[in-house]
N, C-alpha and C. Protein backbone atom coordinates (compact mmCIF):
# COMPACT_ATOMS: atom_id res chain seq x y z
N UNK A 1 33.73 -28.87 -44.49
CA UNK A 1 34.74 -29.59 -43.74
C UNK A 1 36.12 -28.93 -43.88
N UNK A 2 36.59 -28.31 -45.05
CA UNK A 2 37.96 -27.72 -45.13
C UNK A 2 37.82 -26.77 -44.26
N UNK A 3 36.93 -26.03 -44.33
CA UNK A 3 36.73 -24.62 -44.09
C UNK A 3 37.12 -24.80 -42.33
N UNK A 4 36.29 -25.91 -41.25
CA UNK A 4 36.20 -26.09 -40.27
C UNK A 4 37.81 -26.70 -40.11
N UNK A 5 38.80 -27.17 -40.88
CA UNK A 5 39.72 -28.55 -40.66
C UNK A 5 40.67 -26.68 -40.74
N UNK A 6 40.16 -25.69 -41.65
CA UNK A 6 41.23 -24.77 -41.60
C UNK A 6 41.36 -23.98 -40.00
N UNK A 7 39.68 -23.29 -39.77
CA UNK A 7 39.89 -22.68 -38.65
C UNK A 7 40.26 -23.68 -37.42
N UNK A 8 39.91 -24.50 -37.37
CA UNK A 8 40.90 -25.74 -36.26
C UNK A 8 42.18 -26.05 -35.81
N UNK A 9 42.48 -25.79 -37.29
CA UNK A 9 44.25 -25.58 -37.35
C UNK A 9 44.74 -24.50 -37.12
N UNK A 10 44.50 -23.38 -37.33
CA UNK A 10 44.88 -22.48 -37.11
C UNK A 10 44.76 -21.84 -35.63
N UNK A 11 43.77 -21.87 -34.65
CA UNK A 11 42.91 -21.51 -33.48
C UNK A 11 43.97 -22.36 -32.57
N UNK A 12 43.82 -24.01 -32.63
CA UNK A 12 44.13 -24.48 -31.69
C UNK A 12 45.97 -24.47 -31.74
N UNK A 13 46.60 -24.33 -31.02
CA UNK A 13 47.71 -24.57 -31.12
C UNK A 13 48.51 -26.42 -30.40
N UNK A 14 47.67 -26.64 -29.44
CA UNK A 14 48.64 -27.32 -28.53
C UNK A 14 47.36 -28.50 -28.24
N UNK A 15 48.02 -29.88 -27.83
CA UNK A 15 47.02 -30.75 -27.73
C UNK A 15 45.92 -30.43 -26.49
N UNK A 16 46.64 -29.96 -25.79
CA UNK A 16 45.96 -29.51 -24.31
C UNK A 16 45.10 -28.30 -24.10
N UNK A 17 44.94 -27.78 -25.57
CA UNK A 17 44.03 -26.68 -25.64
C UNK A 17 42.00 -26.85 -25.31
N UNK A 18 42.18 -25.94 -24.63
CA UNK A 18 40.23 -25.87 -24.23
C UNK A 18 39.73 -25.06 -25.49
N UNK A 19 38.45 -25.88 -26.03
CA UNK A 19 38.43 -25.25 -27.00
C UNK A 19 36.87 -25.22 -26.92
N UNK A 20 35.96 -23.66 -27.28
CA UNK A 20 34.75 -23.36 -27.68
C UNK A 20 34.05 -23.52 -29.30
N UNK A 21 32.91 -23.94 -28.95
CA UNK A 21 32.24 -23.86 -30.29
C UNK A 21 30.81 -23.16 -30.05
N UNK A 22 30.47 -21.61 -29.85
CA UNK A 22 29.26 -21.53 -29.29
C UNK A 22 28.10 -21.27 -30.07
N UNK A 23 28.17 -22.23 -31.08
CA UNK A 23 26.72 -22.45 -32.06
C UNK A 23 27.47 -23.42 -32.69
N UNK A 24 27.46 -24.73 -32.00
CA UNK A 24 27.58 -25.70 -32.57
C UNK A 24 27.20 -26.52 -33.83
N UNK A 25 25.95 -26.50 -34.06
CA UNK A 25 25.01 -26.89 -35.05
C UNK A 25 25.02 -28.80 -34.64
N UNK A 26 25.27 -29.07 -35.72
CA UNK A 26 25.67 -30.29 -36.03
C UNK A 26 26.93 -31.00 -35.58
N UNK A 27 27.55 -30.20 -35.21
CA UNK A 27 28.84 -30.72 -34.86
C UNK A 27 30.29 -30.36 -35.93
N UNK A 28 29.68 -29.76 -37.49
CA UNK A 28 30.90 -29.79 -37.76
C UNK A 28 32.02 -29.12 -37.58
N UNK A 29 32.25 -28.33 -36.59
CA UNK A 29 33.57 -27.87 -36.40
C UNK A 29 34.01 -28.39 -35.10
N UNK A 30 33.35 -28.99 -34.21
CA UNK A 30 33.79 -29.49 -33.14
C UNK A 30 34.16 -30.50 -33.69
N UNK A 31 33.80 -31.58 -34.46
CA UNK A 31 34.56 -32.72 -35.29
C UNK A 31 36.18 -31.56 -35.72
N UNK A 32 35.74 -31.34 -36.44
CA UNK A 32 37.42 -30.36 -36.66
C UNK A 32 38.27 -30.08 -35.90
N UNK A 33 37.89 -29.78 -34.84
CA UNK A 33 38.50 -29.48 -33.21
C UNK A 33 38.89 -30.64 -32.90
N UNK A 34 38.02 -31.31 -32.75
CA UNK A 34 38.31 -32.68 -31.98
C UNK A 34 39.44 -33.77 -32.76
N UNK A 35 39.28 -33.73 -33.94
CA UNK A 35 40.14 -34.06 -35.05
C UNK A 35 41.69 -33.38 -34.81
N UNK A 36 42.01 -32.39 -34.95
CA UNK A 36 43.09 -31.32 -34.28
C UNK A 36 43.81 -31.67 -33.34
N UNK A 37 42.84 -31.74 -32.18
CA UNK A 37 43.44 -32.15 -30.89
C UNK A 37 43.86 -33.72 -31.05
N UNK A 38 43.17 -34.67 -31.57
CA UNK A 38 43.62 -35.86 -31.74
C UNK A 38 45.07 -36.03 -32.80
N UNK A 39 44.93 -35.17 -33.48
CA UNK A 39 46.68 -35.17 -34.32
C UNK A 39 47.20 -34.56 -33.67
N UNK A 40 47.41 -33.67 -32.47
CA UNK A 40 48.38 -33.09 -32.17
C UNK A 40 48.59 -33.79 -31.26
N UNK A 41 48.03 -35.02 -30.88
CA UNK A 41 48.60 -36.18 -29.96
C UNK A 41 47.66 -35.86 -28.39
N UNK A 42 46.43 -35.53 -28.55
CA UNK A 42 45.76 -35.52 -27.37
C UNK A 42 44.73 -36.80 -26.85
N UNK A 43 45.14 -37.28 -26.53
CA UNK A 43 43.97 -38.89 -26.13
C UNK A 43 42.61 -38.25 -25.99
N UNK A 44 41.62 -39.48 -26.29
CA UNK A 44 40.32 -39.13 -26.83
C UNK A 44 39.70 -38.47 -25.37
N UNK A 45 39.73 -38.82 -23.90
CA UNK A 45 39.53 -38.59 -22.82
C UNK A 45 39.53 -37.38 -22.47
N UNK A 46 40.79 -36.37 -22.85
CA UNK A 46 41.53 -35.42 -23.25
C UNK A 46 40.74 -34.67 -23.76
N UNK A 47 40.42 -35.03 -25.08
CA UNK A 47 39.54 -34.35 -26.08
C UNK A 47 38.06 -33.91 -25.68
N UNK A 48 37.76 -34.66 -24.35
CA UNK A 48 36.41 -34.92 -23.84
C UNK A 48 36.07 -33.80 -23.46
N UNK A 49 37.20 -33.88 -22.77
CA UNK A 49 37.33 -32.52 -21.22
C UNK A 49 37.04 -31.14 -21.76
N UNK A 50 38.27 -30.82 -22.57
CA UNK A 50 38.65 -29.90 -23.43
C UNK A 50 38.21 -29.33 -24.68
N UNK A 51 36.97 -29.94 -24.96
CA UNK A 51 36.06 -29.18 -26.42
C UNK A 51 34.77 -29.36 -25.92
N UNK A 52 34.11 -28.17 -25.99
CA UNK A 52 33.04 -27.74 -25.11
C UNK A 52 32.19 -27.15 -26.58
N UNK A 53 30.72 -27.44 -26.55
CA UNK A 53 30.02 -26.96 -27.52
C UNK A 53 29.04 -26.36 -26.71
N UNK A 54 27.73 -24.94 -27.62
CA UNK A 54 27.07 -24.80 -27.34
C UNK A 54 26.04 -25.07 -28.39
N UNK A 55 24.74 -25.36 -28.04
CA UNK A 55 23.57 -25.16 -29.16
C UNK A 55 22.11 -25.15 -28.29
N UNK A 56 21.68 -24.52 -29.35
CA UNK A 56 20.29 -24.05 -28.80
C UNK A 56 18.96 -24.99 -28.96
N UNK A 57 19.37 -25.77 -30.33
CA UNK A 57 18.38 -26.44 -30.62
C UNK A 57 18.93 -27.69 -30.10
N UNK A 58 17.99 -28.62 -29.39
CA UNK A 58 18.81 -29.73 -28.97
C UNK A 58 18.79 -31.25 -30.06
N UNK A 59 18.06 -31.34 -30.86
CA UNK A 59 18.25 -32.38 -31.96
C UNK A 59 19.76 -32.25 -32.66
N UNK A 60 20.31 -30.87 -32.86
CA UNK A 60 21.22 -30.35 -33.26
C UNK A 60 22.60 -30.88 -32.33
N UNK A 61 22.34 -30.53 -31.21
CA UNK A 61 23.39 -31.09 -30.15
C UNK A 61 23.85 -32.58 -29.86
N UNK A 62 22.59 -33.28 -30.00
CA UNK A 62 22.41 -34.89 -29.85
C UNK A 62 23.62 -35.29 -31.21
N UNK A 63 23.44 -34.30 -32.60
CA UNK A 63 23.94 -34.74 -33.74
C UNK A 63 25.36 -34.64 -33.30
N UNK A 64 25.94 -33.61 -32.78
CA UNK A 64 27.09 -32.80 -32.44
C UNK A 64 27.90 -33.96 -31.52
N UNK A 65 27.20 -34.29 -30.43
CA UNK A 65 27.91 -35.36 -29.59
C UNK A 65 28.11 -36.93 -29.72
N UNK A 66 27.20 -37.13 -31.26
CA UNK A 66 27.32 -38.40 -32.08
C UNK A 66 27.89 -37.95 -32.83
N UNK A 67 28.72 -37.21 -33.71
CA UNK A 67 29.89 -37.50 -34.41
C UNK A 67 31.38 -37.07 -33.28
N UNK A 68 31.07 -36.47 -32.27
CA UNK A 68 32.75 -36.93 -31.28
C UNK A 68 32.72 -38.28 -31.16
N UNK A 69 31.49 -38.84 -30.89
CA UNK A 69 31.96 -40.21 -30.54
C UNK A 69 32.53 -41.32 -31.80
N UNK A 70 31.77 -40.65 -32.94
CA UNK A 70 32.34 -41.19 -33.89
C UNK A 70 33.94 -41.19 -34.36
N UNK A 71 34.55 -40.47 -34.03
CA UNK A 71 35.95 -40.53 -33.73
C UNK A 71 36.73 -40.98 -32.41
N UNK A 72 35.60 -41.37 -31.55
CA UNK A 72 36.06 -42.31 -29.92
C UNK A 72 36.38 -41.12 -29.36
N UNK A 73 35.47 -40.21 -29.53
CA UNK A 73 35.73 -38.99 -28.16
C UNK A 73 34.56 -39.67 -27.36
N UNK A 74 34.99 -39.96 -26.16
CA UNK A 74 33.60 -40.26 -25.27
C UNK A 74 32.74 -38.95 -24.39
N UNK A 75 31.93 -39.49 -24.48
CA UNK A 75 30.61 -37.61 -23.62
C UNK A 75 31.22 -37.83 -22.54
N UNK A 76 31.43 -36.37 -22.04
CA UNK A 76 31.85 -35.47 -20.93
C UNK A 76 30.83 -34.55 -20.58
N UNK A 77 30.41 -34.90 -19.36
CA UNK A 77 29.49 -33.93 -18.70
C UNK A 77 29.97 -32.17 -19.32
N UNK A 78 29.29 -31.15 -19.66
CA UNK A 78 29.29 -30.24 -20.38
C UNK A 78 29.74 -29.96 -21.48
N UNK A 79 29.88 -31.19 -22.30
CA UNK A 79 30.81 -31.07 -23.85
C UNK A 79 29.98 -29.93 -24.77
N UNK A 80 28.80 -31.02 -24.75
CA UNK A 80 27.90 -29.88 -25.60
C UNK A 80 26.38 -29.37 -24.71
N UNK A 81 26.64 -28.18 -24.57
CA UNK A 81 25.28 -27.71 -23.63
C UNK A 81 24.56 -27.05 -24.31
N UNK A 82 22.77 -27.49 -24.32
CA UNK A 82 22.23 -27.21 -24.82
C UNK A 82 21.56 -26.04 -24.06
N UNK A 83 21.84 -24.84 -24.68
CA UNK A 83 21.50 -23.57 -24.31
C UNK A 83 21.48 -22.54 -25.44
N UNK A 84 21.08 -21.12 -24.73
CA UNK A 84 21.39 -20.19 -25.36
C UNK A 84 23.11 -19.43 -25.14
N UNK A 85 23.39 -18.82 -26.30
CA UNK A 85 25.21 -19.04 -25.79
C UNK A 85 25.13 -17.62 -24.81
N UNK A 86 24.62 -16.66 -25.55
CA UNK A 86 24.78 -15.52 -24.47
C UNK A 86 24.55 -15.82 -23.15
N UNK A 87 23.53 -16.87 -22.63
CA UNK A 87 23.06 -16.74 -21.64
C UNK A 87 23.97 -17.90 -21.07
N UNK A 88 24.56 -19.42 -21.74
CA UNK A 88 26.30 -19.55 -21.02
C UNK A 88 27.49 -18.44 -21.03
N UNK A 89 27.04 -16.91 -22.04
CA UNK A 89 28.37 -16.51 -21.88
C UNK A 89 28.15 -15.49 -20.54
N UNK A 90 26.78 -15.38 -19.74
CA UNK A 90 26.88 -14.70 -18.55
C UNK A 90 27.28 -15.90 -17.40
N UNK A 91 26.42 -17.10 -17.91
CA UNK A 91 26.52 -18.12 -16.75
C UNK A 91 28.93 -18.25 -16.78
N UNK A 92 29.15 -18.11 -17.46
CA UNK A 92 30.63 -18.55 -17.76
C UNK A 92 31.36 -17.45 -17.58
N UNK A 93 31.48 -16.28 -17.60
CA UNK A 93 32.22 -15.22 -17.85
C UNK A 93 33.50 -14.66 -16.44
N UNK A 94 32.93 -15.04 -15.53
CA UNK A 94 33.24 -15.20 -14.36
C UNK A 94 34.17 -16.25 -13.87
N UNK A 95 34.59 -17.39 -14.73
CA UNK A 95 34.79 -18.67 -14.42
C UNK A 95 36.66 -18.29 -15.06
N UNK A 96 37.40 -19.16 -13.85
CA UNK A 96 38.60 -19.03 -14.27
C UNK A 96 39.19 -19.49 -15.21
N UNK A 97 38.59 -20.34 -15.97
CA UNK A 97 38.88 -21.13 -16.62
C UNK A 97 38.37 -20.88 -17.99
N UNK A 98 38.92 -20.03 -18.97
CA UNK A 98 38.83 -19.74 -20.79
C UNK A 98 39.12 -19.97 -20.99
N UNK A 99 39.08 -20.30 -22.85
CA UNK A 99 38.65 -20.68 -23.87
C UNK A 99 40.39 -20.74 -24.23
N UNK A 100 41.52 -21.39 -24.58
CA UNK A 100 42.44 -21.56 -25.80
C UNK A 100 41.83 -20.79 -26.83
N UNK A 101 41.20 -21.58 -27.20
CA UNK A 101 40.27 -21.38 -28.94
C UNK A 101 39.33 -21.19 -28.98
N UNK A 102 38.38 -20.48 -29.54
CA UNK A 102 37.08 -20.78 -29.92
C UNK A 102 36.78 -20.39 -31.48
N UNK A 103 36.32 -21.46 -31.92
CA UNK A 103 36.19 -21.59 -33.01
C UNK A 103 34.45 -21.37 -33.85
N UNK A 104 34.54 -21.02 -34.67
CA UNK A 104 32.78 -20.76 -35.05
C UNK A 104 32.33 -20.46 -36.48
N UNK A 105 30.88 -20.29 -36.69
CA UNK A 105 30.23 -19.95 -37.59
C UNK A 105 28.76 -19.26 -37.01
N UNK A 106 29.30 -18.19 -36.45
CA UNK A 106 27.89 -17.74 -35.93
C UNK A 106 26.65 -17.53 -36.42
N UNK A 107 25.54 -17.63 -36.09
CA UNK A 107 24.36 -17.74 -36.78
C UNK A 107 24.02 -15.53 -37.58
N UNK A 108 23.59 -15.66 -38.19
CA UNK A 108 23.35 -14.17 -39.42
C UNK A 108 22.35 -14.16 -38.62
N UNK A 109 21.50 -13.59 -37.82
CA UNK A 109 19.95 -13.30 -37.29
C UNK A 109 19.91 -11.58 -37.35
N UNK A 110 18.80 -11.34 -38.43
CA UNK A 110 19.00 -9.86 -38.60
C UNK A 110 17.77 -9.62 -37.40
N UNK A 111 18.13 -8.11 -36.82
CA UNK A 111 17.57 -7.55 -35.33
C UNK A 111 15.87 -8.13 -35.45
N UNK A 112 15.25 -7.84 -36.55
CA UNK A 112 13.72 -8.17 -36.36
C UNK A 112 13.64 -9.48 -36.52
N UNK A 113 14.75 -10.16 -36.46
CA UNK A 113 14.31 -12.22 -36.18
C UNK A 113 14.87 -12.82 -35.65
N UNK A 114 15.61 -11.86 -34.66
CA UNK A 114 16.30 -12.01 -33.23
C UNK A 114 15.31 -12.09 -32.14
N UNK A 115 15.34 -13.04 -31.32
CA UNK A 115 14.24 -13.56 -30.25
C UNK A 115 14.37 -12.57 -29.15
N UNK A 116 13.84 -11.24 -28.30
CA UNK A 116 14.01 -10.82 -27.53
C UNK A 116 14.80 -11.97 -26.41
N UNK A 117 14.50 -13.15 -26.27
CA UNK A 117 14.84 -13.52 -24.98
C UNK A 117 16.16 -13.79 -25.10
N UNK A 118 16.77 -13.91 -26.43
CA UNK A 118 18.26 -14.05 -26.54
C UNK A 118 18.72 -12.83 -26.69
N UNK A 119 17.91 -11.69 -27.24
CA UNK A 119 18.79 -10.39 -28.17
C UNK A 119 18.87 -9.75 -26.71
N UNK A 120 18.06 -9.65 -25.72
CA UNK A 120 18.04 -8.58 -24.27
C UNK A 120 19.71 -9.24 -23.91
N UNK A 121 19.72 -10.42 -23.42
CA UNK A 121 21.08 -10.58 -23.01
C UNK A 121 22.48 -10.78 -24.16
N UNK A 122 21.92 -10.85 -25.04
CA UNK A 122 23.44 -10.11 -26.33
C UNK A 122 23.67 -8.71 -25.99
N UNK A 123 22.83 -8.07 -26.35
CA UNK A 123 22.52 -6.59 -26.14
C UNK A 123 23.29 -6.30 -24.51
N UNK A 124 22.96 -6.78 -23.45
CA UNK A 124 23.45 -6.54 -22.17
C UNK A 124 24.83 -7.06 -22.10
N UNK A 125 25.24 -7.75 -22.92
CA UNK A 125 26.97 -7.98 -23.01
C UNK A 125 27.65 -7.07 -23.70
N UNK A 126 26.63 -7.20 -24.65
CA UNK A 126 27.61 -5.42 -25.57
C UNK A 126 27.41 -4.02 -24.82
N UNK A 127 26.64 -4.00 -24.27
CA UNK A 127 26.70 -2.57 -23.41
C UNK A 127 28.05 -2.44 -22.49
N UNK A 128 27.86 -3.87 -21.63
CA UNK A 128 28.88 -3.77 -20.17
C UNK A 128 30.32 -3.58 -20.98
N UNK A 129 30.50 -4.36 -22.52
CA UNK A 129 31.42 -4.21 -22.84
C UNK A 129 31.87 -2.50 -23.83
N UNK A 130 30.87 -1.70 -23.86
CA UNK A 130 30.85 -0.62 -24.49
C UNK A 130 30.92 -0.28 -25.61
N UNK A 131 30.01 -0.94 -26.07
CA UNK A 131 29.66 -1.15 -27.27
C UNK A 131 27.91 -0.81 -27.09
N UNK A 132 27.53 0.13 -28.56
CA UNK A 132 25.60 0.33 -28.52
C UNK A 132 25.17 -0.45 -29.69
N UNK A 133 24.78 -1.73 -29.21
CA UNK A 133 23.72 -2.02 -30.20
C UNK A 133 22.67 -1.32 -30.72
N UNK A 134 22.25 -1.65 -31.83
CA UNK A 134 20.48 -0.86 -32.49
C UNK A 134 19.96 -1.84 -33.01
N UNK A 135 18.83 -1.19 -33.53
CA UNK A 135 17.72 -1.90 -34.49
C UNK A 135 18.40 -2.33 -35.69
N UNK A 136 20.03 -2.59 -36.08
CA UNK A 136 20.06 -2.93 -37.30
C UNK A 136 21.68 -4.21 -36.71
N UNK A 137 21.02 -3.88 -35.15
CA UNK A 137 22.72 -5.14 -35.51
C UNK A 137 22.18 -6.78 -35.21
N UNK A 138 23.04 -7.35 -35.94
CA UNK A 138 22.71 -8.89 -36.61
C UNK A 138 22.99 -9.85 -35.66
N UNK A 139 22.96 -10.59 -35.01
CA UNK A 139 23.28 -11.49 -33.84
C UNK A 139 24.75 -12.00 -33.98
N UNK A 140 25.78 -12.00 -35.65
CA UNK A 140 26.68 -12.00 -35.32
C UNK A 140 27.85 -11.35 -34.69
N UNK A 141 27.41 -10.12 -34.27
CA UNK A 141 28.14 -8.62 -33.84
C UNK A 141 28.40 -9.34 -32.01
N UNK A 142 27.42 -9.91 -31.55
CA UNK A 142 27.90 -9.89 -29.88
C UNK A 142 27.98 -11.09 -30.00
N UNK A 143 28.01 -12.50 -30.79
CA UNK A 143 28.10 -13.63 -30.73
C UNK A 143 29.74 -13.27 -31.08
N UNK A 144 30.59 -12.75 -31.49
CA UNK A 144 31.82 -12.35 -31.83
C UNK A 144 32.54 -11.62 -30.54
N UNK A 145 31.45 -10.83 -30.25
CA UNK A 145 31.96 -9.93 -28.88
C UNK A 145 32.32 -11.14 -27.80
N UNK A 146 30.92 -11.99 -27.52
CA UNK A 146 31.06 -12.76 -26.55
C UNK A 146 32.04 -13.62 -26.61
N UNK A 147 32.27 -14.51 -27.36
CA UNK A 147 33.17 -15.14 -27.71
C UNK A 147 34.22 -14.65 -27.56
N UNK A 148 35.18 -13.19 -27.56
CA UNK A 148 36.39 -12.31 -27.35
C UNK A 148 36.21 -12.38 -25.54
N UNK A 149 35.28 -12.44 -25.05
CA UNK A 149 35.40 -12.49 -23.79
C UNK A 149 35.88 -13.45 -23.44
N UNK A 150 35.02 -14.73 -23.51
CA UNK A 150 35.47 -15.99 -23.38
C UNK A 150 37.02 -16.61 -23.48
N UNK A 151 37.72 -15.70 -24.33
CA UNK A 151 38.99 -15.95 -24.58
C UNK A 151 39.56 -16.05 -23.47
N UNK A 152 41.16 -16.76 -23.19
CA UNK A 152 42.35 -16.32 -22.32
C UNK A 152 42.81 -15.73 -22.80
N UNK A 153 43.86 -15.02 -22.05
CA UNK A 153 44.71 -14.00 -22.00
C UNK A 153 45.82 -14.30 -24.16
N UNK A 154 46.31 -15.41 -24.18
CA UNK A 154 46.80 -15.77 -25.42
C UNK A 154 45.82 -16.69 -26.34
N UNK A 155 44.65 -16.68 -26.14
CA UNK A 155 43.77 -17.55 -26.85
C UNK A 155 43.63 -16.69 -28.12
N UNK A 156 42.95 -17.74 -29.06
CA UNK A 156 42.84 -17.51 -30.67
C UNK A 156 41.27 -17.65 -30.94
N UNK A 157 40.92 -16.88 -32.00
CA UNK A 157 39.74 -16.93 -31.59
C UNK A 157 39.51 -17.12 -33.41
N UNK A 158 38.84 -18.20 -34.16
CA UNK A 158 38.55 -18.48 -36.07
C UNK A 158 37.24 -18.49 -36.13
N UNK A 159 36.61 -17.52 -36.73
CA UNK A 159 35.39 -17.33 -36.87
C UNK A 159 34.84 -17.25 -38.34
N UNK A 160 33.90 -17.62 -38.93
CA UNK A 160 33.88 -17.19 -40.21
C UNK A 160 32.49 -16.18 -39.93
N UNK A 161 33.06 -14.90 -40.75
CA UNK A 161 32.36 -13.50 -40.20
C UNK A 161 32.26 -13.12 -41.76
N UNK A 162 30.56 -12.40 -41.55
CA UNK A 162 30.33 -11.33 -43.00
C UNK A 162 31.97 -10.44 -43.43
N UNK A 163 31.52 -9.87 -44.69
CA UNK A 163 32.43 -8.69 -44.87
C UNK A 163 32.19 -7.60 -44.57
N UNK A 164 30.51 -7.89 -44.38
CA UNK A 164 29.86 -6.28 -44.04
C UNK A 164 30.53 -6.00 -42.60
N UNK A 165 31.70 -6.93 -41.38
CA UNK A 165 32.02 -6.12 -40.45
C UNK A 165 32.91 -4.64 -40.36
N UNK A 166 33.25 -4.72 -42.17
CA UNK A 166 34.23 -3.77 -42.43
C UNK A 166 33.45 -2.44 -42.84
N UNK A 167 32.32 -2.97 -43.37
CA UNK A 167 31.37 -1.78 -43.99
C UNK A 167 30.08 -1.03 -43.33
N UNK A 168 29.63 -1.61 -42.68
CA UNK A 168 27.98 -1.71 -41.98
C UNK A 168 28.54 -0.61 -40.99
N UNK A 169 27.61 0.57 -40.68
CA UNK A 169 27.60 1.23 -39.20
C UNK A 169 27.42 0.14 -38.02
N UNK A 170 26.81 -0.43 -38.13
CA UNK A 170 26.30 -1.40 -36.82
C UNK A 170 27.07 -2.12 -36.63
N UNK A 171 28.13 -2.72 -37.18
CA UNK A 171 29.57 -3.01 -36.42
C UNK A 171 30.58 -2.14 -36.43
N UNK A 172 30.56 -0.65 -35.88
CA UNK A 172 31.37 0.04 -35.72
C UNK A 172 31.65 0.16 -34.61
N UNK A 173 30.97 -0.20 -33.68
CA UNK A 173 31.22 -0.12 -32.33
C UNK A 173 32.54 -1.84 -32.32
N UNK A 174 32.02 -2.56 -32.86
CA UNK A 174 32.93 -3.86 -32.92
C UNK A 174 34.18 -3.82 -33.41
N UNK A 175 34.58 -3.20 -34.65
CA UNK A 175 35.33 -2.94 -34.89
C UNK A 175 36.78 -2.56 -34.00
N UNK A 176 36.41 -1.11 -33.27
CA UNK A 176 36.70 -0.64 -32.41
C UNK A 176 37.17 -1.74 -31.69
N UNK A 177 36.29 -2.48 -30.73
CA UNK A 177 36.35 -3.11 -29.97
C UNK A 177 37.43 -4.51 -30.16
N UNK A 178 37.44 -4.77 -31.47
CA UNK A 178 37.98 -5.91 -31.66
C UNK A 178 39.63 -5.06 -32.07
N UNK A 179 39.93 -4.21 -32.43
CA UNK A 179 41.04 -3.52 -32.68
C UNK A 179 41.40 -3.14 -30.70
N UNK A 180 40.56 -2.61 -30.04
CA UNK A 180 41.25 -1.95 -28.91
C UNK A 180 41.83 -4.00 -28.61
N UNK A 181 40.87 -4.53 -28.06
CA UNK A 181 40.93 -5.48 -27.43
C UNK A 181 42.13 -7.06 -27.61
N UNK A 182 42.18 -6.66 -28.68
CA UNK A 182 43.48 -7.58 -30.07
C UNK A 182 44.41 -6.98 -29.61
């Protein structure tokens, strides 16, 4: 909960901020978000609109959209969509409308327990974005990428990320990317 109450604070700036969570889990950082936006004086309605989750597993999501309400955020058609995120971050990427914040804890999935049907379209975001995945990169490398897309132009992006992004070959292409693109 600190950990989520920190990157919340920090990410979101303004009550009116749109804010991502694209591996929601349970909900706890969208509670954090949603918490945020409610101290910085945003009505719960507000909060509805404007904090958007993703998750894959849907028992997980059901949990996620019962604790907003537990703070009187009421469900908003797309709050939390149960999907794969790469495959909202092609359905979304196009859309005028990004991310303030996105906030996260991306899932660790090392390449051999990465699901082809999610890793083909991670993999196809990191290419267009020029970046080469391999056989050794971890699902948090384009769940980070994607998410940098998703951003606006001044959006903030709190992630809690390995240390190996500083050390590992297989985020060297990210690196890069997150230095050109910052």
């Amino acid at each position: 909960k600190l950990i989520g109450d920190f990157l919340a604070a920090w990410a979101i700036q303004t009550h009116t901020a749109t804010v991502l969570e694209p591996s929601c889990g349970d909900g706890n950082l969208l509670e954090s978000a949603a918490s945020t936006l409610l101290t910085l004086g945003a009505r719960p309605s507000a909060v509805a609109r404007n904090i958007h989750g993703v998750e894959i597993d849907w028992i997980e999501a059901q949990k996620a959209a019962a604790r907003l309400r537990v703070l009187g955020v009421p469900h908003h058609e797309g709050q939390i969509e149960n999907s794969d995120f790469f495959a909202y971050c092609v359905a979304h990427l196009n859309d005028q409308r990004l991310f303030d914040a996105v906030i996260g804890n991306p899932p660790f999935i090392r390449y051999q327990n990465f699901l082809e049907e999610h890793r083909v379209p991670a993999f196809e975001l990191m290419a267009k974005a020029g970046l080469k995945p391999n056989r050794l990169t971890n699902a948090w490398v384009p769940f980070l990428l994607a998410s940098s897309l998703l951003l606006n132009d001044h959006g903030r992006m709190a992630m809690v990320i390995p240390a190996e992004l500083l050390q590992v070959k297989y985020a060297a292409s990210l690196r890069r990317f997150i230095s050109d693109y910052y």
